[in-house]
PDB file of N, CA and C in Angstrom:
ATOM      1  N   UNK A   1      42.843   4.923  56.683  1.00  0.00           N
ATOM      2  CA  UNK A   1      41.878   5.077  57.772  1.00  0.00           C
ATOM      3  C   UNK A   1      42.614   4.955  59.097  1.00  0.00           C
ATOM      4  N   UNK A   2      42.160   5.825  59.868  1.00  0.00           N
ATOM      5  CA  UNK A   2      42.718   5.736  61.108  1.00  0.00           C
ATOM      6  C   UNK A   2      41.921   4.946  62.257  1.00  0.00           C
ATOM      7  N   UNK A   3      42.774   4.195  63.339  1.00  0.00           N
ATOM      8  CA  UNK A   3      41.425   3.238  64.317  1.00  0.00           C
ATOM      9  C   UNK A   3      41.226   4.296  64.802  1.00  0.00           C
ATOM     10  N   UNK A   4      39.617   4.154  65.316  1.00  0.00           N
ATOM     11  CA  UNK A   4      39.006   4.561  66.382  1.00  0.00           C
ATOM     12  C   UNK A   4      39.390   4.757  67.524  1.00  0.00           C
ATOM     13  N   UNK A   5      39.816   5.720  68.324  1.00  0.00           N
ATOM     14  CA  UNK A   5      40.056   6.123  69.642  1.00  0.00           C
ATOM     15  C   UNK A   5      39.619   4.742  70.463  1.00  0.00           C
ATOM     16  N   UNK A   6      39.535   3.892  71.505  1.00  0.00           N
ATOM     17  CA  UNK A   6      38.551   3.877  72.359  1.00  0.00           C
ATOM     18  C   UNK A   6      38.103   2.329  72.001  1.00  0.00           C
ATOM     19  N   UNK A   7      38.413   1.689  70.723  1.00  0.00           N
ATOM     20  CA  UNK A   7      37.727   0.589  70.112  1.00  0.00           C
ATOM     21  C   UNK A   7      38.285  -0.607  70.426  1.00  0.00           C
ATOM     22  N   UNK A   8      39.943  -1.012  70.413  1.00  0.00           N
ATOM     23  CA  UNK A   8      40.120  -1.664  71.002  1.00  0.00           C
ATOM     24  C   UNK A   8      39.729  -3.033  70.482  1.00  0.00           C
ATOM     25  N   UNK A   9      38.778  -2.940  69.012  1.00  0.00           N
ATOM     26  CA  UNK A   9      38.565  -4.745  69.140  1.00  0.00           C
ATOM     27  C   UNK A   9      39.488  -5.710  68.452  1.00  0.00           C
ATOM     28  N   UNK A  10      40.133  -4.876  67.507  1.00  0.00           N
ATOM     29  CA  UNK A  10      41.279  -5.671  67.130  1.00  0.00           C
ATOM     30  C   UNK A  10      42.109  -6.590  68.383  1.00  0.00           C
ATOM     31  N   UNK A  11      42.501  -6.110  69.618  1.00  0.00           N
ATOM     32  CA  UNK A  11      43.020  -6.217  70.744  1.00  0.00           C
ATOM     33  C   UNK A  11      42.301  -7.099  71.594  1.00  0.00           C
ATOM     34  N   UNK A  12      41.227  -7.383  71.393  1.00  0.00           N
ATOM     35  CA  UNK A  12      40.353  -8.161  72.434  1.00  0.00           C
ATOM     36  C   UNK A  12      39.413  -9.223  71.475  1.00  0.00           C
ATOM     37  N   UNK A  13      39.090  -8.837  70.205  1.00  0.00           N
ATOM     38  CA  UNK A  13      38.423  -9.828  69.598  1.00  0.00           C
ATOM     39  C   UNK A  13      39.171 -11.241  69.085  1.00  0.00           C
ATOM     40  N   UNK A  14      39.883 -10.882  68.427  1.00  0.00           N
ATOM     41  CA  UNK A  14      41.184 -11.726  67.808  1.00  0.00           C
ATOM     42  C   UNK A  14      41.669 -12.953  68.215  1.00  0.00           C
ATOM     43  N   UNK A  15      42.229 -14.286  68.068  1.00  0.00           N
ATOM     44  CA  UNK A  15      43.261 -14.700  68.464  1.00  0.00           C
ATOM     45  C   UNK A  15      44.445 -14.420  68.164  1.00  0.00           C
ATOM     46  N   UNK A  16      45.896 -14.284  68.439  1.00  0.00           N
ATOM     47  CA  UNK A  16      47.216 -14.068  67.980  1.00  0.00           C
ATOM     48  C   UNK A  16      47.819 -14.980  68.499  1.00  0.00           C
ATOM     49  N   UNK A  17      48.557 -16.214  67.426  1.00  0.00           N
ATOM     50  CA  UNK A  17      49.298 -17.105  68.082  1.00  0.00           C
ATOM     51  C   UNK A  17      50.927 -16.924  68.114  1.00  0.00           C
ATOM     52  N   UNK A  18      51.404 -15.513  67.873  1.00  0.00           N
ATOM     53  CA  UNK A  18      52.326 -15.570  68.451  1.00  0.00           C
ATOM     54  C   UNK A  18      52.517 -14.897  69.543  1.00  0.00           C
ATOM     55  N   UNK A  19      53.684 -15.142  70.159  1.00  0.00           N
ATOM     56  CA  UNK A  19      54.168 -14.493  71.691  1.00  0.00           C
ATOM     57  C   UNK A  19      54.096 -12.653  71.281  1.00  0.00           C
ATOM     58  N   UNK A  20      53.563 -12.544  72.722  1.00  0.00           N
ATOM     59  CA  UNK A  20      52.948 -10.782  72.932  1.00  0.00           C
ATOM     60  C   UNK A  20      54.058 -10.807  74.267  1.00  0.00           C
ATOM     61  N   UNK A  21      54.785  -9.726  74.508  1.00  0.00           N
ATOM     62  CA  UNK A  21      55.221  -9.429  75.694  1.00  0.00           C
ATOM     63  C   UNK A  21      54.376  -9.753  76.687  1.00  0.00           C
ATOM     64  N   UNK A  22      54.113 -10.595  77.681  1.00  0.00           N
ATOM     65  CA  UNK A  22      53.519 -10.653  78.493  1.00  0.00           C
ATOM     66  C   UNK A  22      52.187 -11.723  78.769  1.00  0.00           C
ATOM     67  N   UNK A  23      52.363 -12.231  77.257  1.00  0.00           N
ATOM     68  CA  UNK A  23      51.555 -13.662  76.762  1.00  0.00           C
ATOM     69  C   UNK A  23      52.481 -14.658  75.854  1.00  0.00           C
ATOM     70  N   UNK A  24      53.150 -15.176  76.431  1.00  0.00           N
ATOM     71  CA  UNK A  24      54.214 -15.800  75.980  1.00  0.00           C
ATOM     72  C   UNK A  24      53.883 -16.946  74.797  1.00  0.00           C
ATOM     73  N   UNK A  25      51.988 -17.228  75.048  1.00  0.00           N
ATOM     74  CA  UNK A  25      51.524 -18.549  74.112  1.00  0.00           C
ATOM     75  C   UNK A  25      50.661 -17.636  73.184  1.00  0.00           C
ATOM     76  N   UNK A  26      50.519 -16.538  73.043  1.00  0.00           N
ATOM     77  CA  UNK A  26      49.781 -15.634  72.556  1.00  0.00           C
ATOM     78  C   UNK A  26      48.567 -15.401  73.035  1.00  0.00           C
ATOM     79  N   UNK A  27      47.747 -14.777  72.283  1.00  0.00           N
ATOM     80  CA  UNK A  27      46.292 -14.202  73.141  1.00  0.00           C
ATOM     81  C   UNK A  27      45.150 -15.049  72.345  1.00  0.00           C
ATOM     82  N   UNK A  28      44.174 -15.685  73.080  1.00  0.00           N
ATOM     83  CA  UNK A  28      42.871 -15.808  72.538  1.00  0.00           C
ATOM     84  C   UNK A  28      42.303 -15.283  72.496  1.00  0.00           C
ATOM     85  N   UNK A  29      41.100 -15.627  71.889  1.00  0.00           N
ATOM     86  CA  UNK A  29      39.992 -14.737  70.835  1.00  0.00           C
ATOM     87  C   UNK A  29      39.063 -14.989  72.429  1.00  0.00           C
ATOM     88  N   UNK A  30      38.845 -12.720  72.273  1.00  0.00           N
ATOM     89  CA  UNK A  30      37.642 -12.775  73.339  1.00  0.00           C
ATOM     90  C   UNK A  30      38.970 -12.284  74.604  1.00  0.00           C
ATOM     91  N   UNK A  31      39.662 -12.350  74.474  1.00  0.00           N
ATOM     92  CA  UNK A  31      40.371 -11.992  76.017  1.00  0.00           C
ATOM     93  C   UNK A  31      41.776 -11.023  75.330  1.00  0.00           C
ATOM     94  N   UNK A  32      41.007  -9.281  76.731  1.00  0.00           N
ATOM     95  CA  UNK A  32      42.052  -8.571  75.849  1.00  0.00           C
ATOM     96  C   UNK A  32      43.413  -8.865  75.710  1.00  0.00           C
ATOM     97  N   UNK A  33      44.454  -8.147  75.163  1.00  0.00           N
ATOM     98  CA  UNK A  33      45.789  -8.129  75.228  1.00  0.00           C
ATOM     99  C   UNK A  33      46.393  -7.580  76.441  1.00  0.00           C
ATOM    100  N   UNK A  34      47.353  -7.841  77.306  1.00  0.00           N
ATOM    101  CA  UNK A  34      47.683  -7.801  78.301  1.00  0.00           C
ATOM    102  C   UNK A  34      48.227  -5.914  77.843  1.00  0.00           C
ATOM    103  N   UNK A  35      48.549  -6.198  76.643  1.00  0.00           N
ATOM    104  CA  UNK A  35      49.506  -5.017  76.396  1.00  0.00           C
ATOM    105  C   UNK A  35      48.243  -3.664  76.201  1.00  0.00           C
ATOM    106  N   UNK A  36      47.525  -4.124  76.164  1.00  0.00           N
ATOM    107  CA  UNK A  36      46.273  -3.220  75.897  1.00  0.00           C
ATOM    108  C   UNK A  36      46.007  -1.818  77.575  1.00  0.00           C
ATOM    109  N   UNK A  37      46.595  -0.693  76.749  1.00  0.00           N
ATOM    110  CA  UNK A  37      46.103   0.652  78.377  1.00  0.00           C
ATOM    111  C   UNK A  37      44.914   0.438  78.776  1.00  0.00           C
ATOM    112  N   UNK A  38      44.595   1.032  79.638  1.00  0.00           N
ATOM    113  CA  UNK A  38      43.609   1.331  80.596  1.00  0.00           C
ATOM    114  C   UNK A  38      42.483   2.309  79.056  1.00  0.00           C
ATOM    115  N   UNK A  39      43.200   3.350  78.402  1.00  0.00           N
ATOM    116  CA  UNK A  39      42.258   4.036  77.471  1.00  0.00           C
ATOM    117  C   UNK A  39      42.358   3.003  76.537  1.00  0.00           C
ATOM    118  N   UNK A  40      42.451   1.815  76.446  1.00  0.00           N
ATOM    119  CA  UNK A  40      42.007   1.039  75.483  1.00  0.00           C
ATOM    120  C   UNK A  40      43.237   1.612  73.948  1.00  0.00           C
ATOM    121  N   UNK A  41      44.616   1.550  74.152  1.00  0.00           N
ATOM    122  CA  UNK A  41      45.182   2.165  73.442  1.00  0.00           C
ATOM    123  C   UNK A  41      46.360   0.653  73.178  1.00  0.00           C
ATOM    124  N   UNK A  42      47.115   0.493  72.524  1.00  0.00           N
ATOM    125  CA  UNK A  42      48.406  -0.425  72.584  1.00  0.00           C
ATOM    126  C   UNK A  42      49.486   0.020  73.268  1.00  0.00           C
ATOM    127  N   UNK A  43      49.857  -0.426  73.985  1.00  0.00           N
ATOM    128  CA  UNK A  43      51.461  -0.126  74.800  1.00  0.00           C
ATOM    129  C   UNK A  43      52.575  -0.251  73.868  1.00  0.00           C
ATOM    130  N   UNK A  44      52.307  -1.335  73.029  1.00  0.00           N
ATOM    131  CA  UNK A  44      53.562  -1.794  72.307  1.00  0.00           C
ATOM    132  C   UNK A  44      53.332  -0.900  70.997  1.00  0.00           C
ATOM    133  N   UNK A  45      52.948  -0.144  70.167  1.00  0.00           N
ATOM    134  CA  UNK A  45      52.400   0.603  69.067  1.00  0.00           C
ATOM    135  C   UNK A  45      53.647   1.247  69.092  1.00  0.00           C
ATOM    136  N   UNK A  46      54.478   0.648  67.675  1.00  0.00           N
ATOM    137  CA  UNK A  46      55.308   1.288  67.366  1.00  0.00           C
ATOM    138  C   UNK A  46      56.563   0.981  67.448  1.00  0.00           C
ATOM    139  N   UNK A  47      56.494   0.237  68.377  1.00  0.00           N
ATOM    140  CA  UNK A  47      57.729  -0.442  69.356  1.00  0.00           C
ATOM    141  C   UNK A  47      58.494  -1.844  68.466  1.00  0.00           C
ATOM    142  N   UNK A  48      59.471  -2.451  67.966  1.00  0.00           N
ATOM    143  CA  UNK A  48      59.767  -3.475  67.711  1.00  0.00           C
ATOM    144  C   UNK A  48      59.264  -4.891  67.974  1.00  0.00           C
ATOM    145  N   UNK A  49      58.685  -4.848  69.555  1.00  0.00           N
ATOM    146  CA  UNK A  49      58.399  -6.163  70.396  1.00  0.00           C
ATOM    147  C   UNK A  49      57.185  -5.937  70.024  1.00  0.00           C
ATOM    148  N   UNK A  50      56.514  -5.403  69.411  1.00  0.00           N
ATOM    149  CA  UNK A  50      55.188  -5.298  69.198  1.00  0.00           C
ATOM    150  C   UNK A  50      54.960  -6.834  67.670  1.00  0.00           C
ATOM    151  N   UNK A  51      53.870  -7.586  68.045  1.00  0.00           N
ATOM    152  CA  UNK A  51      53.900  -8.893  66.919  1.00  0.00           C
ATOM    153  C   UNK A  51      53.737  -8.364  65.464  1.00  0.00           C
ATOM    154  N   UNK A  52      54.471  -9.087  64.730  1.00  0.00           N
ATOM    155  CA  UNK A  52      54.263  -8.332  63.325  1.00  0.00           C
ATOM    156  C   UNK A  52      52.630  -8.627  62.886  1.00  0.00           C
ATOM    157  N   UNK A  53      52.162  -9.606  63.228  1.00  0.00           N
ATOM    158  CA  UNK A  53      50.561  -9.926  62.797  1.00  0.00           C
ATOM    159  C   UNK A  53      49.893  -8.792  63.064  1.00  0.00           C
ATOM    160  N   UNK A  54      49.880  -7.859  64.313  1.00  0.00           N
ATOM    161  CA  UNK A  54      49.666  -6.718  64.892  1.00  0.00           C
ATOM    162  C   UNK A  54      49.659  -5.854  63.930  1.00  0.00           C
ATOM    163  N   UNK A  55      50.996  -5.952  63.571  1.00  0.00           N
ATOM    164  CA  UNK A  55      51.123  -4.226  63.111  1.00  0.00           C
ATOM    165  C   UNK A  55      51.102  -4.524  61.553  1.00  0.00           C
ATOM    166  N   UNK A  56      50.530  -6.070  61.243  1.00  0.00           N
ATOM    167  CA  UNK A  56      50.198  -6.008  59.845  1.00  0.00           C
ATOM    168  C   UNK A  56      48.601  -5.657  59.732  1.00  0.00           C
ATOM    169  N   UNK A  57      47.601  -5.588  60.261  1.00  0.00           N
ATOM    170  CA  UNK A  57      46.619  -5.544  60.847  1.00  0.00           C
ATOM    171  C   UNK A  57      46.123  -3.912  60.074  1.00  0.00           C
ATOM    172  N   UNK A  58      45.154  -3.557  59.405  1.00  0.00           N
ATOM    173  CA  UNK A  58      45.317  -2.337  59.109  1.00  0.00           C
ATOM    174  C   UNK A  58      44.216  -1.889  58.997  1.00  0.00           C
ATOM    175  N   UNK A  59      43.468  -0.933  59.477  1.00  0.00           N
ATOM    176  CA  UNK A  59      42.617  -0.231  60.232  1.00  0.00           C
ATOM    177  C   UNK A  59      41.616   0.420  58.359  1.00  0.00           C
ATOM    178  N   UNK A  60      40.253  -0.934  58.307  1.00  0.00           N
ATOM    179  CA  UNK A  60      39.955  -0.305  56.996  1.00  0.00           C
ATOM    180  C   UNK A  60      38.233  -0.085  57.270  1.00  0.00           C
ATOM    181  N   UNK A  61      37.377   0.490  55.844  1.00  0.00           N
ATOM    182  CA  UNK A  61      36.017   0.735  56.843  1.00  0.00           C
ATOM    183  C   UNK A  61      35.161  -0.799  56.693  1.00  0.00           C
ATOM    184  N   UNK A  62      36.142  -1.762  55.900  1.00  0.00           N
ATOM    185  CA  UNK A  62      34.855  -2.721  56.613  1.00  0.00           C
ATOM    186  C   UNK A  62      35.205  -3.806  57.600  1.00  0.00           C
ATOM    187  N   UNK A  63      36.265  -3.470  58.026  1.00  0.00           N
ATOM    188  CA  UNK A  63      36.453  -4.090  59.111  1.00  0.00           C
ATOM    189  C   UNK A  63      36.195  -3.301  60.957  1.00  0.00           C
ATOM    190  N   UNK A  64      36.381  -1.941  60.318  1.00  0.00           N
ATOM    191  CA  UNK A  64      35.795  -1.310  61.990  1.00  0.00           C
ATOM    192  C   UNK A  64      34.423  -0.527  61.515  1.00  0.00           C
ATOM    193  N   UNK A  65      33.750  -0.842  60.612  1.00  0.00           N
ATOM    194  CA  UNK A  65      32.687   0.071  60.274  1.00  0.00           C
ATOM    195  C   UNK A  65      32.626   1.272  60.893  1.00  0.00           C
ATOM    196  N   UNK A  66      31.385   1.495  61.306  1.00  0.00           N
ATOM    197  CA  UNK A  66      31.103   3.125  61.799  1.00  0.00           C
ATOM    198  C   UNK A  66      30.726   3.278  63.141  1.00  0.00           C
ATOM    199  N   UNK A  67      30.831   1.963  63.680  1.00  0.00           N
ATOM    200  CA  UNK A  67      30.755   1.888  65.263  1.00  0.00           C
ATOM    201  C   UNK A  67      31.652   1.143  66.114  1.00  0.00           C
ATOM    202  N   UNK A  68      32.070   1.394  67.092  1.00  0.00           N
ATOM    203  CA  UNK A  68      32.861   0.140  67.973  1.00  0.00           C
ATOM    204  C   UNK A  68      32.204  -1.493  67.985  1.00  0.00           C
ATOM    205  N   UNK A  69      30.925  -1.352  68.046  1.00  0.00           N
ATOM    206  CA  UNK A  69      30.041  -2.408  67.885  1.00  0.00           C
ATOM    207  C   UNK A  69      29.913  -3.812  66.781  1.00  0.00           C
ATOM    208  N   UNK A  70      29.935  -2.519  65.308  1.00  0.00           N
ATOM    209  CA  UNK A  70      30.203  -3.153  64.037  1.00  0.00           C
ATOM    210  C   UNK A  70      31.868  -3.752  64.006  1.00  0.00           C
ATOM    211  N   UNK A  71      32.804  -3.164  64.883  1.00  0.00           N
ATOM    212  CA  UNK A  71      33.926  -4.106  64.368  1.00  0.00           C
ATOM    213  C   UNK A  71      34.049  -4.935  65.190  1.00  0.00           C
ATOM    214  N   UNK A  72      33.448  -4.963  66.116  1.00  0.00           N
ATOM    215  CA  UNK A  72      33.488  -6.202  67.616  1.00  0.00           C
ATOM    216  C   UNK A  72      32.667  -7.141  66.638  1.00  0.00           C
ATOM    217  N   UNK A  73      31.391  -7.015  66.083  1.00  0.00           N
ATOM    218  CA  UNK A  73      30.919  -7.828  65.567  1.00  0.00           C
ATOM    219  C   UNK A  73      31.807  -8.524  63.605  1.00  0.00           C
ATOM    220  N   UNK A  74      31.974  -7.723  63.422  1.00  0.00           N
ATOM    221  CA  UNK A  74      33.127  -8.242  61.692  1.00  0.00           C
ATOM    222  C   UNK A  74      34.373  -8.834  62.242  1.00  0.00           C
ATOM    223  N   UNK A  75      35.022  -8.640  63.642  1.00  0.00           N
ATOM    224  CA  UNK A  75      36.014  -9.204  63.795  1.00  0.00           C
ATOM    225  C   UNK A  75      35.304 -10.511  64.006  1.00  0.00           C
ATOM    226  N   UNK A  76      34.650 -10.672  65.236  1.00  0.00           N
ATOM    227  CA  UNK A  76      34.338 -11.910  65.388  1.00  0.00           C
ATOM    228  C   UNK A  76      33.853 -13.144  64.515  1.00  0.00           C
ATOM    229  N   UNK A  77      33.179 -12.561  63.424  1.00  0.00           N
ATOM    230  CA  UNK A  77      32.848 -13.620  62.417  1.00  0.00           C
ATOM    231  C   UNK A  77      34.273 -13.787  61.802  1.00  0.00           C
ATOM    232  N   UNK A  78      34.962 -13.027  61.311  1.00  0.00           N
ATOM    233  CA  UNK A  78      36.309 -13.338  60.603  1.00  0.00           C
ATOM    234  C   UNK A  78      37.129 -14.337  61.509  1.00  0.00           C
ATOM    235  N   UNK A  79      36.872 -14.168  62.535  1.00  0.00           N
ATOM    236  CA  UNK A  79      37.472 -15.171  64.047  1.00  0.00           C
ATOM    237  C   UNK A  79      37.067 -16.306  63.515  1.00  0.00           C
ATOM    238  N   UNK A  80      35.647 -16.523  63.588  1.00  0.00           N
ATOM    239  CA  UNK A  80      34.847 -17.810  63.923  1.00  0.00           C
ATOM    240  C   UNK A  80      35.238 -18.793  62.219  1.00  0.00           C
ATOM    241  N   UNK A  81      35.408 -17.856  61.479  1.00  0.00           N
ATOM    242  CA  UNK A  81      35.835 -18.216  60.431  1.00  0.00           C
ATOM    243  C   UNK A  81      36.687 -18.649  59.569  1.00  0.00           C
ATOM    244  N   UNK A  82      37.684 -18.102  60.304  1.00  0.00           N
ATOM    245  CA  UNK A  82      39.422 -18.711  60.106  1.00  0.00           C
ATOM    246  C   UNK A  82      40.155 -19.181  61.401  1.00  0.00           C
ATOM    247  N   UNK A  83      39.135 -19.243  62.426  1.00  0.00           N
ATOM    248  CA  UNK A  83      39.331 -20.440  63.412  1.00  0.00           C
ATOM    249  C   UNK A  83      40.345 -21.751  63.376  1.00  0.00           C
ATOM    250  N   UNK A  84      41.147 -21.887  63.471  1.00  0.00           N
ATOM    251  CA  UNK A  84      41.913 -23.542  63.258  1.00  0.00           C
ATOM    252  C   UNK A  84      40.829 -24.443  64.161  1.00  0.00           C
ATOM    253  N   UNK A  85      40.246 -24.278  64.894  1.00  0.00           N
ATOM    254  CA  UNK A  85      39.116 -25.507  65.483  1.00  0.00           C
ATOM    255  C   UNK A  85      38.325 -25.647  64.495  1.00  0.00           C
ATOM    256  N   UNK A  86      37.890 -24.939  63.802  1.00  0.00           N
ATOM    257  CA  UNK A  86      36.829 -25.062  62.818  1.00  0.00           C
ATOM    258  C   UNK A  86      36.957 -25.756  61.442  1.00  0.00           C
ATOM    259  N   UNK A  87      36.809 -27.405  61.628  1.00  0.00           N
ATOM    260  CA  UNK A  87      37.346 -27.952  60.735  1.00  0.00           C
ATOM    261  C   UNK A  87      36.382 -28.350  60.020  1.00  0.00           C
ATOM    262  N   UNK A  88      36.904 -28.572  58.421  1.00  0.00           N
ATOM    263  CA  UNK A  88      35.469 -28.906  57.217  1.00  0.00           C
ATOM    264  C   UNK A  88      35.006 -29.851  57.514  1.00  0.00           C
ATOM    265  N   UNK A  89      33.816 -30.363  57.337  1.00  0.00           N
ATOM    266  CA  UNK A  89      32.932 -31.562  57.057  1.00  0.00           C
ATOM    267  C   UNK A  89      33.906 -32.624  56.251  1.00  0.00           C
ATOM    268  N   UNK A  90      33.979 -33.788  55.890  1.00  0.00           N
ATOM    269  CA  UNK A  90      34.361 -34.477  55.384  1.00  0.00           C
ATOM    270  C   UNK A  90      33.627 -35.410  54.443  1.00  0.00           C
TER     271      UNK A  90
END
């Protein structure tokens, strides 16, 4: 499957805790990637300096469903869900 033109939520939904060119502590969840174009595209795509978490990341239908909407929303629960703040009950 190929991403969506335009979608972008991998890039903005996410946290990534390692260093991004230009986010040296990595990116939090909810705030785009610095590396992220203006068309909502990756700068680093392709590139070496690009994070391997990134480019392990792989574009399937139930994670971007059939709208920009549906993967803003599946990323975010997968966020809220494998959260490191989010610790079990005891």
């Amino acid at each position: 499957m190929e991403c969506r033109i335009g979608c972008a939520a991998c890039c903005i939904v996410v946290s990534i805790s390692s260093p991004i060119p230009g986010m040296p502590l990595g990116k939090p969840a909810g705030v785009p990637c610095v590396q992220l174009t203006a068309d909502r595209r990756c700068a680093l795509f392709g590139k070496p300096e690009r994070p391997a978490v990134c480019g392990g990341l792989q574009a399937s239908e139930d994670m971007c469903g059939s709208t920009n909407e549906e993967a803003f929303s599946f990323l975010a629960e997968l966020e809220r869900a494998t959260s490191p703040s989010r610790k079990p009950k005891a």
